[in-house]
N, C-alpha and C. Protein backbone atom coordinates (compact mmCIF):
# COMPACT_ATOMS: atom_id res chain seq x y z
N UNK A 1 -19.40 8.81 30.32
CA UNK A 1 -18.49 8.99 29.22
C UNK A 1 -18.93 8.09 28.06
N UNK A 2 -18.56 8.61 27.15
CA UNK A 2 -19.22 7.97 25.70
C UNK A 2 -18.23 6.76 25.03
N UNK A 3 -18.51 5.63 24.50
CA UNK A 3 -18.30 4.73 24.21
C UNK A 3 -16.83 5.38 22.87
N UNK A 4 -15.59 4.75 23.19
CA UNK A 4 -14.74 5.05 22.26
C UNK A 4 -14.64 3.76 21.15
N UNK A 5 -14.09 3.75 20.25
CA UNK A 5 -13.71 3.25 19.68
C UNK A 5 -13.44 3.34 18.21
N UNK A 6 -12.13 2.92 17.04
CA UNK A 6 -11.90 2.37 15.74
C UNK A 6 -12.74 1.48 15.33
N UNK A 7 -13.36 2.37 14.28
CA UNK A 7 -14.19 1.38 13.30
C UNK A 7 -13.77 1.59 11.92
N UNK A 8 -13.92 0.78 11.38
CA UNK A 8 -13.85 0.38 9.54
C UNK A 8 -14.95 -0.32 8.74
N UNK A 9 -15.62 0.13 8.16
CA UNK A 9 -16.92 -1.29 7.45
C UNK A 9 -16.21 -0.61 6.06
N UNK A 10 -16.27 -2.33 5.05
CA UNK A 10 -16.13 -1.37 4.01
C UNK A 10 -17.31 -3.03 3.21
N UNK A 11 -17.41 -2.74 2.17
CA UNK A 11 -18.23 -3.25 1.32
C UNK A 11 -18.51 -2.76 -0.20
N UNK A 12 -17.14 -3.00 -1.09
CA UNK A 12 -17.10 -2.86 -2.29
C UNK A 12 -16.33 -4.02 -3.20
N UNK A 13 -17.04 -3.82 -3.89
CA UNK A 13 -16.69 -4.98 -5.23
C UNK A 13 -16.00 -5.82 -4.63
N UNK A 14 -17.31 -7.01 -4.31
CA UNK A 14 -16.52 -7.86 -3.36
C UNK A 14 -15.13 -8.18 -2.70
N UNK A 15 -15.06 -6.68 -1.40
CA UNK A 15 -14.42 -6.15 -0.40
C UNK A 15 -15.30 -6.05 1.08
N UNK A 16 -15.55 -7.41 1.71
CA UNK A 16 -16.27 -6.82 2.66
C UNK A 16 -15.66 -7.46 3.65
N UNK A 17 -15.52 -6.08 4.88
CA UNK A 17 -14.74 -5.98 6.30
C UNK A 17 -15.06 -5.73 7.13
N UNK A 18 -15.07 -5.77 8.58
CA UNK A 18 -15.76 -4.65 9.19
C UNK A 18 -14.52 -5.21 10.52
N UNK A 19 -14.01 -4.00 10.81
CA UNK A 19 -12.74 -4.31 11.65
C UNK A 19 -13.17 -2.68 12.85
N UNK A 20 -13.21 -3.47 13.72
CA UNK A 20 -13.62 -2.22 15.34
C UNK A 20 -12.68 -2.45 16.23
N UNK A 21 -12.36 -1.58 17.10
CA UNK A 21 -11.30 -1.62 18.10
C UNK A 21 -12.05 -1.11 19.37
N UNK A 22 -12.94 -2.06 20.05
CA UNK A 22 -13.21 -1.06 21.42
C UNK A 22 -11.99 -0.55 22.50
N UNK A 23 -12.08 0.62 22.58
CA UNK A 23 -11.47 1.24 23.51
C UNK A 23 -11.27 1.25 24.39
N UNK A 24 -11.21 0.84 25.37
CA UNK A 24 -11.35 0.69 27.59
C UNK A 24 -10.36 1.10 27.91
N UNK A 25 -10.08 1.61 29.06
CA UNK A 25 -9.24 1.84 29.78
C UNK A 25 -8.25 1.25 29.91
N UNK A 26 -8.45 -0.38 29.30
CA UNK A 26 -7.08 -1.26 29.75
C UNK A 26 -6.51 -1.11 28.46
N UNK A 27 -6.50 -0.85 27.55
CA UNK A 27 -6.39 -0.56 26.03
C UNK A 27 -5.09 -0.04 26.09
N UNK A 28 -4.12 -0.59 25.17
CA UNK A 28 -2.62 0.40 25.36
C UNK A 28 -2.60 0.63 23.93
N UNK A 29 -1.34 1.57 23.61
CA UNK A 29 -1.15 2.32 22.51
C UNK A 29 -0.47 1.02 21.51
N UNK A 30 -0.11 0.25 22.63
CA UNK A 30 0.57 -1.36 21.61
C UNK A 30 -0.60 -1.59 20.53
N UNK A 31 -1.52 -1.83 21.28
CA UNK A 31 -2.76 -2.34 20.92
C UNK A 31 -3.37 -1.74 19.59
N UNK A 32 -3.41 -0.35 19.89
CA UNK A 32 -4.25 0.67 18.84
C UNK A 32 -3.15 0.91 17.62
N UNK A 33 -2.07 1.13 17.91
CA UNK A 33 -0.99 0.85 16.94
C UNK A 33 -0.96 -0.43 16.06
N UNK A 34 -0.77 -1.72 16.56
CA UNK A 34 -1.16 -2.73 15.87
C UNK A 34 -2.51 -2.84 15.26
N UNK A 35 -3.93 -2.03 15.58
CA UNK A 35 -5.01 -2.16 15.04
C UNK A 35 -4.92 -1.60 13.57
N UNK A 36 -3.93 0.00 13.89
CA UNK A 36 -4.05 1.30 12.69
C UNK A 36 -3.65 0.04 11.45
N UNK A 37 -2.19 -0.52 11.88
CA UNK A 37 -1.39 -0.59 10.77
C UNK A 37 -1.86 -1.79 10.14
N UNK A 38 -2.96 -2.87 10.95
CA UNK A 38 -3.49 -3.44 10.00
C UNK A 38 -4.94 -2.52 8.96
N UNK A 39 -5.27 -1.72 10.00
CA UNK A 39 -6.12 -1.20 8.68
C UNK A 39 -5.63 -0.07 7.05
N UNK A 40 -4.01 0.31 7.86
CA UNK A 40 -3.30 0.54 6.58
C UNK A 40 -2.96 -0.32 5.33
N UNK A 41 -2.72 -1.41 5.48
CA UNK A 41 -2.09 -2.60 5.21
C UNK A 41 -3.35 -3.37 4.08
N UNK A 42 -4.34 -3.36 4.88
CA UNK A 42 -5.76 -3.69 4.10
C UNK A 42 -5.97 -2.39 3.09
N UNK A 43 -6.08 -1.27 3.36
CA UNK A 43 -6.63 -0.04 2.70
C UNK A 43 -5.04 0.47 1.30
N UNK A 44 -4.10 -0.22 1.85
CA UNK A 44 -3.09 -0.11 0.57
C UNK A 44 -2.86 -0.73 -0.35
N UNK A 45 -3.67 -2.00 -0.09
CA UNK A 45 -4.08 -3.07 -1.11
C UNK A 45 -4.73 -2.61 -1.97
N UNK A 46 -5.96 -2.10 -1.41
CA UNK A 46 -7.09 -1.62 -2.28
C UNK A 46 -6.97 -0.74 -2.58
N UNK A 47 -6.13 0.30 -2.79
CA UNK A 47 -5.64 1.13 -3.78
C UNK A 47 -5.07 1.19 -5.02
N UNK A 48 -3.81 -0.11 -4.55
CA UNK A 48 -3.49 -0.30 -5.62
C UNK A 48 -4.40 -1.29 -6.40
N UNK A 49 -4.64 -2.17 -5.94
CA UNK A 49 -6.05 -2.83 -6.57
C UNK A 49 -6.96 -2.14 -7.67
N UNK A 50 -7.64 -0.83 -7.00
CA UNK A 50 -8.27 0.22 -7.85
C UNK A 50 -7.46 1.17 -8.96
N UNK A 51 -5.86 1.22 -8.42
CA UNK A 51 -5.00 2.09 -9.33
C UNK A 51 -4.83 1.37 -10.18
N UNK A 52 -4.63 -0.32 -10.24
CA UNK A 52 -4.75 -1.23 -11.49
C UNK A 52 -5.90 -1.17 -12.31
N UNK A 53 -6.97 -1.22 -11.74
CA UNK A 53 -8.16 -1.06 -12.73
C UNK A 53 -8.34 0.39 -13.30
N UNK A 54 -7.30 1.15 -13.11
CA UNK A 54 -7.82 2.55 -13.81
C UNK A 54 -6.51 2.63 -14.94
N UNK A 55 -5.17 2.56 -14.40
CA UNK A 55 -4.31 2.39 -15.37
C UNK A 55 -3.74 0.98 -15.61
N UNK A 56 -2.43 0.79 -16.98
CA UNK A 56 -1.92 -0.94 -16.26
C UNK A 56 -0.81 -0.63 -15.91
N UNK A 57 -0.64 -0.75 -14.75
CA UNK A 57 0.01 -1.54 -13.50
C UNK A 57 1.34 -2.17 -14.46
N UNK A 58 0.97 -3.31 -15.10
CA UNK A 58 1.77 -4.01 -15.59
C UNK A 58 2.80 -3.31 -16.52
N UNK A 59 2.85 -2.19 -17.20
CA UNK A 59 3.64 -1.67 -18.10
C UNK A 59 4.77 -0.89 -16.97
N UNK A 60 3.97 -0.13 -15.63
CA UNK A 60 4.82 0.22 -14.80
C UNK A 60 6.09 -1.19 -13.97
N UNK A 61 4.96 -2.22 -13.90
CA UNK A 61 6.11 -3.28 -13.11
C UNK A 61 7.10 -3.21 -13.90
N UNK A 62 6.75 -3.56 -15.91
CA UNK A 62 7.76 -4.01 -16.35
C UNK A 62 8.81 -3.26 -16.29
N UNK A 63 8.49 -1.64 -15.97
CA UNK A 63 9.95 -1.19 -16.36
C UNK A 63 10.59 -0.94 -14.96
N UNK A 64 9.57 -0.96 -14.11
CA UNK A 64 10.63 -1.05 -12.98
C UNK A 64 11.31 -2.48 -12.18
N UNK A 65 10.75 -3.56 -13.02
CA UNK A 65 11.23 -4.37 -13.02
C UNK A 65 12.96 -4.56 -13.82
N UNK A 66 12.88 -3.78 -14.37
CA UNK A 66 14.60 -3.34 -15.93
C UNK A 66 15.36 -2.92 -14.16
N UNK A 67 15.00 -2.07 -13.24
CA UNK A 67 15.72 -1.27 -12.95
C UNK A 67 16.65 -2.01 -11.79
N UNK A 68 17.62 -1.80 -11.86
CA UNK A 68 19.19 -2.50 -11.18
C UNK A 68 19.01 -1.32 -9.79
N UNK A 69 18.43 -1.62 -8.51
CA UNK A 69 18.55 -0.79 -7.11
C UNK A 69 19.43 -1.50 -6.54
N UNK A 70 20.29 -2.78 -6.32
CA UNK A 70 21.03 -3.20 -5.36
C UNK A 70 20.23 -3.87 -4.11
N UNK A 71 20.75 -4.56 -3.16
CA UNK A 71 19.89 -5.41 -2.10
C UNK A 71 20.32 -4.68 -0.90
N UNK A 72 20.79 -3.75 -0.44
CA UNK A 72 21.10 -3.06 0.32
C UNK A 72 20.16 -1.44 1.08
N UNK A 73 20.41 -1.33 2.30
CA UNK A 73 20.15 0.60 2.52
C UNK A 73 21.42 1.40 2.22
N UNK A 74 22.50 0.68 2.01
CA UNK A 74 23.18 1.59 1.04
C UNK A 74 22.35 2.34 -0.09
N UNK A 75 22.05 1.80 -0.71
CA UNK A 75 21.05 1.91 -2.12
C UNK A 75 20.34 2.77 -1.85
N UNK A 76 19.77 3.49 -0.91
CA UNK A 76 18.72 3.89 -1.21
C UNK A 76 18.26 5.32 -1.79
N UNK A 77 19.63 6.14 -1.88
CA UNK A 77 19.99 7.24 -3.10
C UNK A 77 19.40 6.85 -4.71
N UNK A 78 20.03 5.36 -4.89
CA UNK A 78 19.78 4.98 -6.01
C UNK A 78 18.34 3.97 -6.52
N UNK A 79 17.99 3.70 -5.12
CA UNK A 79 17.01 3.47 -5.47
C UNK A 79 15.33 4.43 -5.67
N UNK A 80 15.88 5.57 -5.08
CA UNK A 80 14.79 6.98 -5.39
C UNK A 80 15.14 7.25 -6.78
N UNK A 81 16.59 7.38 -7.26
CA UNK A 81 16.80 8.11 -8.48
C UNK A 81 16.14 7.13 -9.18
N UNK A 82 16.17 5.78 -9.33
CA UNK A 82 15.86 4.80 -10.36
C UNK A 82 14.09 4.89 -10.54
N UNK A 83 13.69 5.00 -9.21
CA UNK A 83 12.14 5.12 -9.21
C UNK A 83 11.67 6.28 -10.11
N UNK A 84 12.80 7.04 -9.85
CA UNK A 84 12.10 8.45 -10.42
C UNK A 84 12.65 8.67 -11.83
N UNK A 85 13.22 7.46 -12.65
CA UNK A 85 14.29 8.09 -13.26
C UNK A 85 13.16 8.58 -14.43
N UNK A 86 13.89 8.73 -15.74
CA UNK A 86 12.98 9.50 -16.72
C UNK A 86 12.15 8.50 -17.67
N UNK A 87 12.68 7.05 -17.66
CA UNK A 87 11.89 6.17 -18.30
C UNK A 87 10.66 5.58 -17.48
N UNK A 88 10.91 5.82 -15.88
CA UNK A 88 10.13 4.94 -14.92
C UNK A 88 8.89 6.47 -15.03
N UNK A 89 8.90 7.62 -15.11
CA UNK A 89 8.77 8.87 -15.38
C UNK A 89 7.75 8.57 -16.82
N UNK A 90 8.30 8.30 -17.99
CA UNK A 90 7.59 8.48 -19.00
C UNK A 90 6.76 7.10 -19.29
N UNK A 91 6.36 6.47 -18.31
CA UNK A 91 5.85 4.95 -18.18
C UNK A 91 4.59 6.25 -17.58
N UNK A 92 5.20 6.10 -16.65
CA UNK A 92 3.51 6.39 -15.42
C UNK A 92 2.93 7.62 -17.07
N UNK A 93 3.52 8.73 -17.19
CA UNK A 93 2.86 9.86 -17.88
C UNK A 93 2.16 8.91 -19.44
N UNK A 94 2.40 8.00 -19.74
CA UNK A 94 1.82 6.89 -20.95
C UNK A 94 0.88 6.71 -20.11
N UNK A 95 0.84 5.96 -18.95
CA UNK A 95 -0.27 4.84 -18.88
C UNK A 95 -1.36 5.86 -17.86
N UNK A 96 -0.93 7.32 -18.01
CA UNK A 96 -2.28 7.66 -16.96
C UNK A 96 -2.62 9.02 -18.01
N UNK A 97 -2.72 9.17 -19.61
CA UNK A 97 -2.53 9.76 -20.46
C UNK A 97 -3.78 9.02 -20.87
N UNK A 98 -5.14 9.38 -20.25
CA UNK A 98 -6.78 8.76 -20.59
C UNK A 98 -6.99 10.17 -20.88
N UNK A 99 -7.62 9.86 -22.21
CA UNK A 99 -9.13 10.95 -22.54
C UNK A 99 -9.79 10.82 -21.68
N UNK A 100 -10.26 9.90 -20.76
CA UNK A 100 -11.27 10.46 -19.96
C UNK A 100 -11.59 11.28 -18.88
N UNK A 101 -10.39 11.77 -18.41
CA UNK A 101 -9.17 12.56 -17.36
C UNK A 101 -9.12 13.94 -18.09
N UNK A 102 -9.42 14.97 -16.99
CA UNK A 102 -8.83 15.92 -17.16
C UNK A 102 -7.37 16.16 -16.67
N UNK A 103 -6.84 17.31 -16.91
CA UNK A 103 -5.21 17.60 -17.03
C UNK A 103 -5.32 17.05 -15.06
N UNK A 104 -5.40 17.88 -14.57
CA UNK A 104 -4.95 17.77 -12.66
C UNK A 104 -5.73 16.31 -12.17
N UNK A 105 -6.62 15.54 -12.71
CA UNK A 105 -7.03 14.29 -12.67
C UNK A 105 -5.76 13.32 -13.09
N UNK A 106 -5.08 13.72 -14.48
CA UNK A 106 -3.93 12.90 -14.47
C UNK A 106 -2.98 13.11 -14.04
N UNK A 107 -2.83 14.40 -13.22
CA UNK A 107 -1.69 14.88 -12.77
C UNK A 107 -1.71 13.90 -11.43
N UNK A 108 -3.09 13.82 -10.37
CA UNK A 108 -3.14 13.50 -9.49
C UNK A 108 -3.28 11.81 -9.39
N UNK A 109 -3.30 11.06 -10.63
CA UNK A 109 -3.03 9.60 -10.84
C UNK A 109 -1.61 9.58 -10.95
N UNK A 110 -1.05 10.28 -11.39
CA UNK A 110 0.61 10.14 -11.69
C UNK A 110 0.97 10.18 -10.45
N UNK A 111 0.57 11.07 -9.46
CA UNK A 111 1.20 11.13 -8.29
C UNK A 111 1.06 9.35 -7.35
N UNK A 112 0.02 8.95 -7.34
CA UNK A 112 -0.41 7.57 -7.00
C UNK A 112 0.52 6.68 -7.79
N UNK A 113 0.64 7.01 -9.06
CA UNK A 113 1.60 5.71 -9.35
C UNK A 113 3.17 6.14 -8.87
N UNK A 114 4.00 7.73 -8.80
CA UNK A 114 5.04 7.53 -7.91
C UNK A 114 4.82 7.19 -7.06
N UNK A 115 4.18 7.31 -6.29
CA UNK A 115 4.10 5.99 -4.97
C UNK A 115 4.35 5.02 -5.01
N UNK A 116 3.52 4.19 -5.73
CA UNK A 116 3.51 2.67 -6.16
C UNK A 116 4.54 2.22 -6.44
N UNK A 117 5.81 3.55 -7.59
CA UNK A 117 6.73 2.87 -7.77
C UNK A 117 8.16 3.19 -7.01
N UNK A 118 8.02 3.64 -5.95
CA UNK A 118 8.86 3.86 -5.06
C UNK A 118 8.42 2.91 -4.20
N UNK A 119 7.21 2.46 -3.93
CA UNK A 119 7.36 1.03 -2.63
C UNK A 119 7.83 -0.31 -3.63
N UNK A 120 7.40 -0.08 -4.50
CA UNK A 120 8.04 -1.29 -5.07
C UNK A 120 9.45 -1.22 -5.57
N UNK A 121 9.97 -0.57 -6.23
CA UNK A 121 11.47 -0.05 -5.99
C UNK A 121 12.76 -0.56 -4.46
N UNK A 122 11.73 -0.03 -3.57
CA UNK A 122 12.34 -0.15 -1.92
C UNK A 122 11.87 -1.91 -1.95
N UNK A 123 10.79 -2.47 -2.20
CA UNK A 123 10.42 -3.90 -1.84
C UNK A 123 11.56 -4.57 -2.53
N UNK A 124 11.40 -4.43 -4.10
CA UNK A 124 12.68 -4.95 -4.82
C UNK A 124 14.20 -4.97 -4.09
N UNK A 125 14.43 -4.14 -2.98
CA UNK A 125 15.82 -4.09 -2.61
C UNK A 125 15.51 -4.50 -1.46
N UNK A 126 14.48 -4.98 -0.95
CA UNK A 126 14.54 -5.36 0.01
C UNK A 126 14.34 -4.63 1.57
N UNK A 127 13.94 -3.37 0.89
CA UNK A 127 13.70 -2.15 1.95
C UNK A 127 12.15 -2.44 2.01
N UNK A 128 11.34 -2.26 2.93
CA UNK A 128 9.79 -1.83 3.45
C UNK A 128 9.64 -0.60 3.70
N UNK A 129 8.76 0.29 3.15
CA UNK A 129 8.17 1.67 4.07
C UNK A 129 6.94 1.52 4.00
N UNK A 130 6.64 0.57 4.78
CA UNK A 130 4.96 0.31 5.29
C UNK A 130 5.06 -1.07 6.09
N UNK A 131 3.72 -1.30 6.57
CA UNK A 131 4.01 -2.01 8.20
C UNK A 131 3.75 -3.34 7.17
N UNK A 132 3.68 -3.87 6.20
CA UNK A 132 3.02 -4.90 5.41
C UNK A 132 3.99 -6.94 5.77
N UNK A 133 4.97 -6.11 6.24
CA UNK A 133 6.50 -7.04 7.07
C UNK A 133 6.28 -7.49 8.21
N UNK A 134 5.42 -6.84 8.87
CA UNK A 134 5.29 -6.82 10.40
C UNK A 134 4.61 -8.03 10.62
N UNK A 135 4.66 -8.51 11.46
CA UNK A 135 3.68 -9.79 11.93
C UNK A 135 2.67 -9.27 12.80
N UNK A 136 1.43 -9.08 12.32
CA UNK A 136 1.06 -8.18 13.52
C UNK A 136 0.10 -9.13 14.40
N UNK A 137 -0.16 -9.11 15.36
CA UNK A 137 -1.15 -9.94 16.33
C UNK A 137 -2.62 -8.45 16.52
N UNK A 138 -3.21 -9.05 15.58
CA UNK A 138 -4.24 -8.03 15.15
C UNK A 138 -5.20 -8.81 16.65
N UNK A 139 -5.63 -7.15 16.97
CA UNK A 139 -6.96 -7.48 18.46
C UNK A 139 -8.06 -8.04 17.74
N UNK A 140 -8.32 -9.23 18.44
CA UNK A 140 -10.09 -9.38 18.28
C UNK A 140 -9.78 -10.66 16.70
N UNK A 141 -9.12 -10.56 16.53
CA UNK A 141 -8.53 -11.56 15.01
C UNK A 141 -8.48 -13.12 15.56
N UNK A 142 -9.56 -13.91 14.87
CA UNK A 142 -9.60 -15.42 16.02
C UNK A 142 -8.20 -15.94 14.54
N UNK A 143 -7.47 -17.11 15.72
CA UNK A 143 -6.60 -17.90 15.72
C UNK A 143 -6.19 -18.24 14.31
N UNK A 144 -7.51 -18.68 13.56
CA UNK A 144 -7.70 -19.61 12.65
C UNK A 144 -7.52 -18.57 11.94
N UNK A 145 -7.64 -17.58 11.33
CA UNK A 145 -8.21 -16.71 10.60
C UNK A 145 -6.39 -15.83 10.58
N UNK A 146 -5.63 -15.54 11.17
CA UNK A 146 -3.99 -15.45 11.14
C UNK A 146 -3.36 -16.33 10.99
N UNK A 147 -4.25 -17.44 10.94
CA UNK A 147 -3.00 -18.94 10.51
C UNK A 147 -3.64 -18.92 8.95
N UNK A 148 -4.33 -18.44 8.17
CA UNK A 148 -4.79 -18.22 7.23
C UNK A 148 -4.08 -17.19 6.14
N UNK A 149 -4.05 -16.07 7.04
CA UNK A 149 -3.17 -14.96 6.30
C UNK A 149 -1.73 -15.34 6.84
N UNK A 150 -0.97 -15.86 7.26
CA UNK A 150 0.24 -16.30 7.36
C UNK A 150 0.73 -17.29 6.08
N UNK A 151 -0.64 -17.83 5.56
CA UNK A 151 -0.09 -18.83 4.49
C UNK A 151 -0.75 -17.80 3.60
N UNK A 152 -0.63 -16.52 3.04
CA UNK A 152 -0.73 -16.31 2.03
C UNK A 152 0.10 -15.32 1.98
């Protein structure tokens, strides 16, 4: 039987990783679960990372920074409407409004920044929809190196 395993290498603009999960038999779904969601966690960084260097970021914080969601999951009616409202709406359509973009190129950056501003919307209230909360005890991750990312 052939060797299983999760791999990741990445190596861009000084981004370099290389995160593997060998597979064995003793391997549980705990395990591979805690592997995925740190490589989500890393790979959602660097999105938005790259979605900053293409549009600014910062004109979207500011206005969804204006927006009043409440600290509750009560909220969270109001915190979709607020994400989506028509000013948080005519922010993203400004800042992804490049000549250098065709029409479905900016259509498909706009869609990336509703994202962005619906996790941050939910973060602001105190809601998570991503594992980024979790404490995870990543496989194969030496000691020193999680007492590292714990202080940041």
């Amino acid at each position: 039987m052939s060797e299983k395993y999760i791999q990741m290498v990445a190596n861009y603009d000084g981004w370099v990783a290389v995160k593997k999960l060998k597979i064995e038999p003793s391997t549980d779904s705990r395990t591979v679960m805690q592997f995925l969601a740190s490589l989500g966690i890393s790979l959602d960084k660097k999105v938005e990372e790259n979605l900053a260097k293409i549009v600014d970021l910062k004109k979207l914080d500011s206005a969804l920074e204006e927006l009043s969601v409440g600290k509750n999951s009560e909220n969270i009616a109001l915190i979709i409407e607020a994400a989506s409202s028509g000013k948080v709406n005519r922010v993203i359509k400004e800042i992804c409004e490049l000549e250098s973009l065709q029409a479905k190129e900016k259509t498909e950056l706009q869609e990336f920044c509703k994202v962005y501003a619906l996790k941050k919307a939910f973060k602001k209230a105190g809601l998570f929809i991503d594992y980024s909360t979790i404490q995870l005890k990543i496989p194969g991750m030496k000691k020193s190196r999680a007492k590292k990312e714990a202080k940041d």
